[in-house]
Each structure stands twice: as structure tokens, then as C-alpha cells.
Protein backbone atom coordinates (compact mmCIF):
# COMPACT_ATOMS: atom_id res chain seq x y z
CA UNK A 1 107.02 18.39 58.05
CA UNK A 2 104.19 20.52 59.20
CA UNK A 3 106.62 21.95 62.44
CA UNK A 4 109.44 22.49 60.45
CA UNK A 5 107.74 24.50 57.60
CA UNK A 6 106.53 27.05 60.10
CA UNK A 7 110.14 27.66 61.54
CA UNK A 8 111.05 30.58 58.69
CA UNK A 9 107.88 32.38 59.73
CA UNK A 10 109.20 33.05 63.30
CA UNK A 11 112.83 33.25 62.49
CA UNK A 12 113.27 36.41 63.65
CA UNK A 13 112.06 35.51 66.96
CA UNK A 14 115.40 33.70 68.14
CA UNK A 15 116.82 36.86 68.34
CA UNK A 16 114.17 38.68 70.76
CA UNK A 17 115.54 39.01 74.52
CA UNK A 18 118.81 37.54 73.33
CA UNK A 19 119.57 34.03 72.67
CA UNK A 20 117.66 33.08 76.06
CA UNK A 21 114.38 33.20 73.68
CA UNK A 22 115.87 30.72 71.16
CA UNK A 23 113.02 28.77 68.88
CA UNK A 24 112.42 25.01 68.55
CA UNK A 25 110.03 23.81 66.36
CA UNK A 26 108.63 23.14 70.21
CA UNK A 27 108.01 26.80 70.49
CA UNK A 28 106.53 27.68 66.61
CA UNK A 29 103.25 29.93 67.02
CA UNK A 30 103.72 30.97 70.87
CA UNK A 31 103.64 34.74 70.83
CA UNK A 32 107.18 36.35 72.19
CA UNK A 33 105.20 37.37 75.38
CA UNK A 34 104.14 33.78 75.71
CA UNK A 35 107.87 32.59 75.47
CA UNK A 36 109.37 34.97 77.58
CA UNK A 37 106.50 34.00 80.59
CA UNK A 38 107.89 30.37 79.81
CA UNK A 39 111.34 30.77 81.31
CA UNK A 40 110.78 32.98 84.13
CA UNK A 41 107.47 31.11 85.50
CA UNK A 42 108.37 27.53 84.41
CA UNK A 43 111.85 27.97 83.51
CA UNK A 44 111.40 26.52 79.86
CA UNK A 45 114.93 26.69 77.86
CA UNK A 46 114.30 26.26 74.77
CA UNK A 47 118.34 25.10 74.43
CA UNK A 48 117.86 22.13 76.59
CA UNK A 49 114.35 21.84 75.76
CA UNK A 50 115.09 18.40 73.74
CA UNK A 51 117.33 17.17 76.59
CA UNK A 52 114.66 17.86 78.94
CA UNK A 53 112.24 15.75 77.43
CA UNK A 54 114.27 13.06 76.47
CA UNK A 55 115.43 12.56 80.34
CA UNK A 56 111.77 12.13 81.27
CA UNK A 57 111.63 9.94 78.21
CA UNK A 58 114.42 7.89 79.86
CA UNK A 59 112.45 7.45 82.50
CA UNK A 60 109.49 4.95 81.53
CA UNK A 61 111.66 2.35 81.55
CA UNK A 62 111.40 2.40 85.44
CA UNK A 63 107.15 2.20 85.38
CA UNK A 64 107.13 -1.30 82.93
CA UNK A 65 103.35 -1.96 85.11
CA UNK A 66 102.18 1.29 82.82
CA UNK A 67 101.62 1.42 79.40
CA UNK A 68 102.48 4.53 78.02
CA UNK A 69 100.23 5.07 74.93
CA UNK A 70 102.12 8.14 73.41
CA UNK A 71 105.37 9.65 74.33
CA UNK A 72 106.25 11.92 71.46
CA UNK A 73 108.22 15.38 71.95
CA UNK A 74 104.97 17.85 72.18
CA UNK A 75 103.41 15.20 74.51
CA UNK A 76 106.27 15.14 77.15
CA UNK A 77 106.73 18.76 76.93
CA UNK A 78 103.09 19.65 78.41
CA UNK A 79 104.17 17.51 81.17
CA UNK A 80 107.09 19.07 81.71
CA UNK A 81 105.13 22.83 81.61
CA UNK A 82 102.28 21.65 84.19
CA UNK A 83 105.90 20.80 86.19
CA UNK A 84 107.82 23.84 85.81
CA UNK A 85 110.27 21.33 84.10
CA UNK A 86 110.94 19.59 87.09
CA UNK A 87 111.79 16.18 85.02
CA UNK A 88 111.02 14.03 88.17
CA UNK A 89 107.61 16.00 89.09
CA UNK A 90 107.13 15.63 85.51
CA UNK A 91 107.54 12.09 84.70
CA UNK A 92 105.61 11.29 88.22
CA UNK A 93 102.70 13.02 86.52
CA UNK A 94 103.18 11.37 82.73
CA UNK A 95 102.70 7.97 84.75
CA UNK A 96 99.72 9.14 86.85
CA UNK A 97 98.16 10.24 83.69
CA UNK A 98 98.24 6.84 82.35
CA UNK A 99 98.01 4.78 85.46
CA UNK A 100 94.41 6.75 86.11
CA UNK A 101 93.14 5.52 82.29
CA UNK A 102 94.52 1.83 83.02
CA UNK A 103 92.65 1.83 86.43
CA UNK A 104 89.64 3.47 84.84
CA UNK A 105 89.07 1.79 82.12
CA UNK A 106 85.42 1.96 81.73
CA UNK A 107 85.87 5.70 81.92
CA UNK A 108 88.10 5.96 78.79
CA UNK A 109 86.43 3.36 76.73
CA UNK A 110 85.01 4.83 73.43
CA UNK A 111 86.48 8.29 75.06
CA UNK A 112 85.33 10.89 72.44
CA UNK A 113 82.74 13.36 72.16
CA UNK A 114 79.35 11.35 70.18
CA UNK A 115 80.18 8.87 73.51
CA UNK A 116 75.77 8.90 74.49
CA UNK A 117 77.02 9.80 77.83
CA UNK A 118 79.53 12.33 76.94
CA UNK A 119 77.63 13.83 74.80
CA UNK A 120 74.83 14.54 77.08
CA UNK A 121 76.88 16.41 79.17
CA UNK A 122 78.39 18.83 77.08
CA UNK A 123 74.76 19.12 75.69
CA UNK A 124 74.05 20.14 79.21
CA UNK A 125 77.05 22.50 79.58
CA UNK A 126 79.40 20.44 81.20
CA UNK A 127 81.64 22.04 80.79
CA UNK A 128 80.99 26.05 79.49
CA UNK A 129 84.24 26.75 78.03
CA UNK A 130 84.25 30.73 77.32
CA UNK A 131 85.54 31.71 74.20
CA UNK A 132 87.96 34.32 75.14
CA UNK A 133 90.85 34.01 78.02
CA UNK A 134 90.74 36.71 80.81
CA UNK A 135 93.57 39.18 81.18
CA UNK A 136 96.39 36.54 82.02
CA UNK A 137 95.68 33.96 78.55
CA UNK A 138 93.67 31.70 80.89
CA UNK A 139 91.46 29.74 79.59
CA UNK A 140 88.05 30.09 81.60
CA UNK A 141 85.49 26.42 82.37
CA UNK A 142 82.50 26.89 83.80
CA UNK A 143 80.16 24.78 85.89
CA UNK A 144 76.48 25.69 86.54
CA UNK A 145 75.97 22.78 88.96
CA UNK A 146 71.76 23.10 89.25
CA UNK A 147 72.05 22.11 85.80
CA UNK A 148 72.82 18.21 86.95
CA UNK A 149 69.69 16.54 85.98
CA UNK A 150 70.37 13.09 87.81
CA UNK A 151 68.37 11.28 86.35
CA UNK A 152 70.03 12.20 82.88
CA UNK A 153 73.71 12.42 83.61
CA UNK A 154 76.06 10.45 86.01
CA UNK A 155 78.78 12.55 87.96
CA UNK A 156 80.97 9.63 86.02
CA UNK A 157 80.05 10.92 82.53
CA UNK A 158 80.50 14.71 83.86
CA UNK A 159 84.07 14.31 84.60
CA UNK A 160 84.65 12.22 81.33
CA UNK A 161 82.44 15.07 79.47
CA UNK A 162 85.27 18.05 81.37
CA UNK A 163 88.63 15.42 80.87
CA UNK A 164 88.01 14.86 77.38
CA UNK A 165 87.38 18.95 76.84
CA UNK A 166 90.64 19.30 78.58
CA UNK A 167 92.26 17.27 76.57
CA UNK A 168 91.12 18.96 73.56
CA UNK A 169 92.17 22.62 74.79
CA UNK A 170 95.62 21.42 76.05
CA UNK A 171 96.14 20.69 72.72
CA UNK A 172 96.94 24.77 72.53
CA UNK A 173 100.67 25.11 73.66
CA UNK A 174 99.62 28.68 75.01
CA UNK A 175 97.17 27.01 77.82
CA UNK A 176 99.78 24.47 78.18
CA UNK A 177 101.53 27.55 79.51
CA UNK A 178 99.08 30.14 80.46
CA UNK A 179 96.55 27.77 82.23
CA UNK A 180 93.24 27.47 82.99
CA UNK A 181 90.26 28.94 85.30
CA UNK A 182 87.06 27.12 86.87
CA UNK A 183 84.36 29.25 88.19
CA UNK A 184 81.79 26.66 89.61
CA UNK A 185 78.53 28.65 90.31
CA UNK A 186 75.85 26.59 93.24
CA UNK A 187 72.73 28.71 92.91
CA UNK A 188 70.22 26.33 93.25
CA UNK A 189 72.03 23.41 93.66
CA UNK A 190 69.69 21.64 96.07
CA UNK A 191 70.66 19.55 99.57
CA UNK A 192 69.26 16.65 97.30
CA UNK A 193 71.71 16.94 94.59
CA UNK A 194 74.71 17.47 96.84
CA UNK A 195 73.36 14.49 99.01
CA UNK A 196 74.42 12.18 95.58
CA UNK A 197 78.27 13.37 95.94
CA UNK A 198 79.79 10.55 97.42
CA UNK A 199 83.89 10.52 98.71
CA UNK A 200 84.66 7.90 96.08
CA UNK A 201 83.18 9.62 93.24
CA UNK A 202 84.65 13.17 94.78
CA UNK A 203 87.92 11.10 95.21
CA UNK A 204 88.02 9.99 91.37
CA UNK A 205 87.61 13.19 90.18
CA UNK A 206 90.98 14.90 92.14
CA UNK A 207 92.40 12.22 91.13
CA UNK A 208 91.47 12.75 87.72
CA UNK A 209 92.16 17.08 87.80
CA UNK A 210 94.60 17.01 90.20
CA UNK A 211 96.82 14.26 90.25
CA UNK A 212 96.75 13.29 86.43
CA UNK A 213 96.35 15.69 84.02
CA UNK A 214 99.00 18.32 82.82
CA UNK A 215 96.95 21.44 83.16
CA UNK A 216 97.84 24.55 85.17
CA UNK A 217 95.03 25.59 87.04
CA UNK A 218 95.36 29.44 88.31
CA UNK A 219 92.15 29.35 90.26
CA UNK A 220 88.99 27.14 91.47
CA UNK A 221 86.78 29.62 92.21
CA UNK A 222 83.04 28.78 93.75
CA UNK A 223 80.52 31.46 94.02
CA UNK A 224 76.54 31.33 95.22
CA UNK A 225 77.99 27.95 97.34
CA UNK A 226 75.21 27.27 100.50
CA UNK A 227 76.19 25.44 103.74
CA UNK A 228 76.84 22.12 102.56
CA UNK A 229 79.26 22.89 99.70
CA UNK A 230 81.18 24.25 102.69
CA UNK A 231 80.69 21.43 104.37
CA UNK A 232 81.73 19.41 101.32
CA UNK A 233 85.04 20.69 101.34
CA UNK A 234 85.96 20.68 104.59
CA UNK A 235 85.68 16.65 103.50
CA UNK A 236 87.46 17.04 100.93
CA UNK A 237 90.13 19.10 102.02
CA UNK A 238 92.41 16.29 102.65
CA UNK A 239 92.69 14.92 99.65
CA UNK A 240 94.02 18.27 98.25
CA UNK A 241 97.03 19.54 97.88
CA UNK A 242 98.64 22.51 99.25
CA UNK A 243 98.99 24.51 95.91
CA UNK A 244 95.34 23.18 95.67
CA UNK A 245 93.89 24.39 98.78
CA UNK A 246 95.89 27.95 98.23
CA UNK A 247 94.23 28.33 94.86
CA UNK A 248 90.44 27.85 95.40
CA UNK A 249 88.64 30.62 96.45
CA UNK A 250 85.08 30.76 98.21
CA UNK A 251 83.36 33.65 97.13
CA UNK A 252 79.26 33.11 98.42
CA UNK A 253 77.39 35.95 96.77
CA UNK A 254 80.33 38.23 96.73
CA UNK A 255 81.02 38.95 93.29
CA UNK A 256 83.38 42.04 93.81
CA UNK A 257 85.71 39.62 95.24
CA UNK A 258 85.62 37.29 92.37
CA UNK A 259 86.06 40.89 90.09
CA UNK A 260 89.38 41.17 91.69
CA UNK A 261 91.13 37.88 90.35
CA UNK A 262 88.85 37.88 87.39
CA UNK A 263 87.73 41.37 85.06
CA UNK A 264 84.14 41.89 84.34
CA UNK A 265 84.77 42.32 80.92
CA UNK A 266 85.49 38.92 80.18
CA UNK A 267 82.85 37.41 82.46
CA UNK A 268 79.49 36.64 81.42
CA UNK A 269 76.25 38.56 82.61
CA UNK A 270 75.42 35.79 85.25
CA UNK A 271 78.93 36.11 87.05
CA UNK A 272 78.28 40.63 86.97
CA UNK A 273 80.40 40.40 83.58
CA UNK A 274 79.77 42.30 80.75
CA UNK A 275 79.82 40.01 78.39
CA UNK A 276 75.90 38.36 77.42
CA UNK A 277 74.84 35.26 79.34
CA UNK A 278 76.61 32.57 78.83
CA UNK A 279 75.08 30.44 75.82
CA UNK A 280 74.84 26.65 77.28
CA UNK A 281 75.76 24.62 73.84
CA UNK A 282 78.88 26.99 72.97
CA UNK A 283 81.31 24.03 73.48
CA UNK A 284 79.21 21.29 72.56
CA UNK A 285 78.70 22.58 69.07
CA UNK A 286 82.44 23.27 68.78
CA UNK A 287 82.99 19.16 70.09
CA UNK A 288 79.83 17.92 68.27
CA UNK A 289 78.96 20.23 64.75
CA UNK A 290 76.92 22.83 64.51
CA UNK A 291 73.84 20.41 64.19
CA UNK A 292 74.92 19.25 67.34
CA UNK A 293 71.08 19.70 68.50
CA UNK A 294 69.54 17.31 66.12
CA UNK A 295 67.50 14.55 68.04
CA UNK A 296 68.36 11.67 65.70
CA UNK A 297 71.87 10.35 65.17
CA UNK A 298 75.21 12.57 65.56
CA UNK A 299 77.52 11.76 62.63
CA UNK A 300 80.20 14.86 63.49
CA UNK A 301 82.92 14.10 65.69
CA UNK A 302 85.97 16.57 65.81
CA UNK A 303 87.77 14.92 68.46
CA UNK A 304 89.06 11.69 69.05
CA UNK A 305 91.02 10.52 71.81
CA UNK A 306 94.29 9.68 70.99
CA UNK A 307 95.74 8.36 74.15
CA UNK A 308 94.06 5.49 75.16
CA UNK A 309 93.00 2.11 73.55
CA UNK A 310 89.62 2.04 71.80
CA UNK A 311 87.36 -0.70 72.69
CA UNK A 312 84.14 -1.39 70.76
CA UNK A 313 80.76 -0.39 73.52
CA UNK A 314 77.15 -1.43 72.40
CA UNK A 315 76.39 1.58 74.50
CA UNK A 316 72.99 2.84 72.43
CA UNK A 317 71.58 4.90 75.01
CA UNK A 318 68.59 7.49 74.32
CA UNK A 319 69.88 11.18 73.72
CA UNK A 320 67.35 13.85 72.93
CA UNK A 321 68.86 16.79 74.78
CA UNK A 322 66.15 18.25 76.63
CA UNK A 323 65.84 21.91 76.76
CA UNK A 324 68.40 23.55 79.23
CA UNK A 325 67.85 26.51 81.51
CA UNK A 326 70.95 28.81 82.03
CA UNK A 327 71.84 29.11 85.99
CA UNK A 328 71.17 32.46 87.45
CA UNK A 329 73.84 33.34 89.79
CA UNK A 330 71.74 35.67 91.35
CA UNK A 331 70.55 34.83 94.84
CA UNK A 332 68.63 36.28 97.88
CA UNK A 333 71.61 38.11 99.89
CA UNK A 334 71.84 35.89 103.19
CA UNK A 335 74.81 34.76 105.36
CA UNK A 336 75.82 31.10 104.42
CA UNK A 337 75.79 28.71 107.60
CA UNK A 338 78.67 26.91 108.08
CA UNK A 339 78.29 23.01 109.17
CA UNK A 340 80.85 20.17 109.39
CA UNK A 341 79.40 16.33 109.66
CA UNK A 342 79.06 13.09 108.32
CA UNK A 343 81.73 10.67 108.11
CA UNK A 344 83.99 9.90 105.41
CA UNK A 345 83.14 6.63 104.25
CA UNK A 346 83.51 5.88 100.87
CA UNK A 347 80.06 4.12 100.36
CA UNK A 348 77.95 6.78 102.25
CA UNK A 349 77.40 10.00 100.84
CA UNK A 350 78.85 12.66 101.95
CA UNK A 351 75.53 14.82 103.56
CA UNK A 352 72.70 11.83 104.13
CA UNK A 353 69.22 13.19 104.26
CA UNK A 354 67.05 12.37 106.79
């Protein structure tokens, strides 16, 4: 139905580059440039395209300990594109994706964006989702970290608060293939706060990003980072993978560097962009309604999460958002000390204060 009806409208597309940039209803409202980056980055074919899918398809009958909660066409294919259409690589990832939700259960449980605790974060600006993609069609997330008021938001409903708005953006089959960009910005995040990371929690959320979700991620980039974010990752490096490791980028209070992989112009003011400061409840008000500041009740809802099963939470949980300060990424020029300790036990955190 809806699909099909837009195939006249691009008709004349299966004849652009030759019959290599055939359409499927798969491929309806990607621009030409998008298509064409398709096959020679992730070697889509859009004459095989149905064959690919249905071989990963033909593969859940190996995983019967998973439940796989939706395995339509459109689904399968952003698997495959995270995969470079790798059908193995692919299906691996389609079961990871819904092994993490069956082991995780609280996590996905009334998984949508009026969720008390999900909805305090993306009050909070976790995550800042810019509005326009930078020069390659990435999609750009931001994290101000100082902005983690403990005693309001878990690191638990944080990463639901950034799954859930990656689930909504992937729904766009050009970030399916373009991909996305994190720019994570420390200024102020106090020894304290990183003293409340722990390897579990750090551990769920790889898991969660790296392992289980069908995004393309072109860059992790961390700027304004002190001593013991370094020291956090050297922890963590283990756990990552070597595409990973290759493509996050430690910047301190070097922003030319971050210029290089990312254009000013579509940077906000606090990263030396020249676009305004970033505004903190851009992406909650597209999740939540434009009221999405009211203290009382939130009756808008624009999301729902499709892919796992509901379950009915008493969760009724206080949530006046409390007025947010933007995170200046603008720090007194220093050298960053590098320091390695602690040990990596999973119910320690990871930098203990004394």
C-alpha cells in the first residue's frame, strides 16, 4: 500500500547509473546520491536485495532461545546496512538485538518516551540530537555529561532515554545508511560523578551501542575529557572493538582537531560552531509535544516502541523538570594528566574516592 504508491514517483530513478541503481519499494525516498553510497560502501543490490533479507530471515530458525518480536523486510534490511550485507554479521546482530531486550527486561518495560524515567532524561538533554546532519548525512547526538544530576537520573534511564532516540531516528533509511555522530563534551564533569560509573553499568551500555543495535557510528568523539575519563577508557578499552577503538577520537580542549572530522558550520556555539548554542529540550519536545515542559501530566507520546513486549509498570515517579543549564565547553587551557588504576571489578567503581 503506502510503499508501493510511492514507486511511480521515483520511476525514473531505476535508470540512473545503469541498472546497478535499480529501485525496490526498499529503496523509495533515498536520494540517488544516497543509493549510489549504498553499493559501493555497503554493497546494497537492490536486485538481490529481497534474497538478502530473506536468507537472514532463514536464519532464526537456528536461535529458537530468542524471540524475535518483528522480522519484516525494512526491519532486516537495517541489519543488513549496519553489516555491509554480510547476512551472517547481520543475523548475529538481529539476535543480539533481541537477546539484549530479553536479558534486560526491566530496561525495555513500558519503553517509550512519557516512561517518568525516560522522560527525565531527554528533559535533561540526554540525548541533544542536532537538527541538521554534518557534511556526510550523519546524524549528530550529543552528550553534555555535567548535566547528570544523580540524584535525578540513573545512568540506567540515560541509556534507555539515547536507545529509544535511536530507535526513533533509525527509523530514517538515510541514517540507516549514512550513520550517526556522538560528540560527548566533559567540562565539568566532576571526579564525583565519574566515581558513580561502574564496569557493569559501562559494560551494559557497549553492549547496548555496540553489540546490539543496527546503527553506523562514523565517530565517538570526546572533547574537554580530564584525567579520569582517560583513565576510564583505558578500562574500558577491552570491551571494544577494533572498528570501535579506531573510531573514537580524544580531542581535550582541542577543538581544531574536532573541526577537521566535523565543519563548524554545523556545530553549535559551545563545540566553536557557528550555529547558536545548542537548545537543551530540542529532542524532547520532538519525543514529548511541544508542551513537553508542563509540570503536571504528559498526555503526548509520538513514539512507541514497537519491538518489545509491553508490560503494565505502576512506575508514578515525580517529574517536574528542573531548570537545565547548557554545558560550556569552554575550559581553562591546561595539559590533561594521564592516570591508569583501579581494578576492574564489576561491583567497585571504576575511580573510588578516598
Amino acid at each position: 500500500m503506502g510503499p508501493v504508491s510511492l514507486l511511480p514517483k521515483y520511476q525514473k530513478l531505476s535508470t540512473w547509473k545503469g541498472d546497478s541503481a535499480k529501485m525496490t519499494h526498499l529503496q523509495a525516498g533515498l536520494s540517488p546520491e544516497t543509493i549510489e553510497k549504498a553499493r559501493l560502501e555497503l554493497n546494497e543490490n537492490p536486485d538481490v536485495l529481497h534474497q538478502d533479507i530473506q536468507q537472514v530471515r532463514d536464519m532464526i530458525i537456528t536461535r529458537p532461545d530468542i524471540g524475535f518480536l518483528r522480522t519484516d523486510d525494512a526491519f532486516i534490511l537495517r541489519f543488513l546496512r549496519a553489516r555491509k550485507f554480510h547476512q551472517t554479521d547481520a543475523f548475529r546482530l538481529l539476535a543480539q538485538y533481541f537477546q539484549y531486550r530479553q536479558l534486560n527486561l526491566d530496561m525495555f518495560k513500558n519503553f517509550k518516551a512519557d516512561d517518568p524515567g525516560i522522560k527525565r532524561a531527554l528533559i535533561d538533554g540526554f540525548p541533544g540530537v542536532l537538527e541538521n546532519r554534518d557534511h556526510y548525512g550523519r546524524k549528530i547526538l550529543l552528550l553534555f555529561a555535567a548535566n547528570w544530576d544523580q540524584s535525578r537520573n540513573s545512568f540506567t534511564d540515560i541509556l534507555r532515554a539515547i536507545l529509544l532516540s535511536l530507535e526513533v531516528l533509525i527509523e530514517d533509511p538515510e541514517l540507516q545508511i549514512n550513520g550517526f555522530i556522538l560528540i560527548i563534551d566533559w567540562s565539568n564533569f566532576s571526579f564525583k560523578q565519574a566515581s558513580k560509573l561502574t564496569p557493569s553499568i559501562l559494560k551494559l551500555a557497549i553492549e547496548g551501542l555496540q553489540d546490539s543495535f543496527p546503527a553506523r557510528f562514523g565517530g565517538v568523539h570526546f572533547v574537554n575529557q580530564p584525567w579520569y575519563i582517560h583513565a576510564l577508557y583505558t578500562l574500558i578499552k577491552p570491551f571494544l572493538k577494533d572498528k570501535t577503538r579506531k573510531r573514537i577520537f580524544l580531542h581535550g580542549n582541542n577543538l581544531n582537531s574536532l573541526h577537521q572530522l566535523i565543519h563548524p558550520e554545523f556545530l553549535p556555539s559551545e563545540f566553536g560552531g557557528t550555529l547558536p548554542p545548542y537548545d537543551m529540550g530540542t529532542w524532547a519536545r520532538t519525543l514529548l509535544g511541544p508542551d513537553y515542559s508542563d509540570e503536571n501530566d504528559y498526555t503526548h507520546t509520538s513514539y512507541n516502541a514497537m519491538h518489545v513486549k509491553h508490560t503494565s509498570s505502576n512506575l508514578e515517579r515525580e517529574c517536574s523538570p528542573k531548570p537545565m543549564k547548557r554545558s560550556q565547553s569552554v575550559v581553562e587551557a591546561g595539559t590533561l594528566k594521564h592516570e591508569e588504576k583501579g581494578e576492574n571489578e564489576n561491583t567497585q567503581p571504576l575511580l573510588a574516592l578516598d
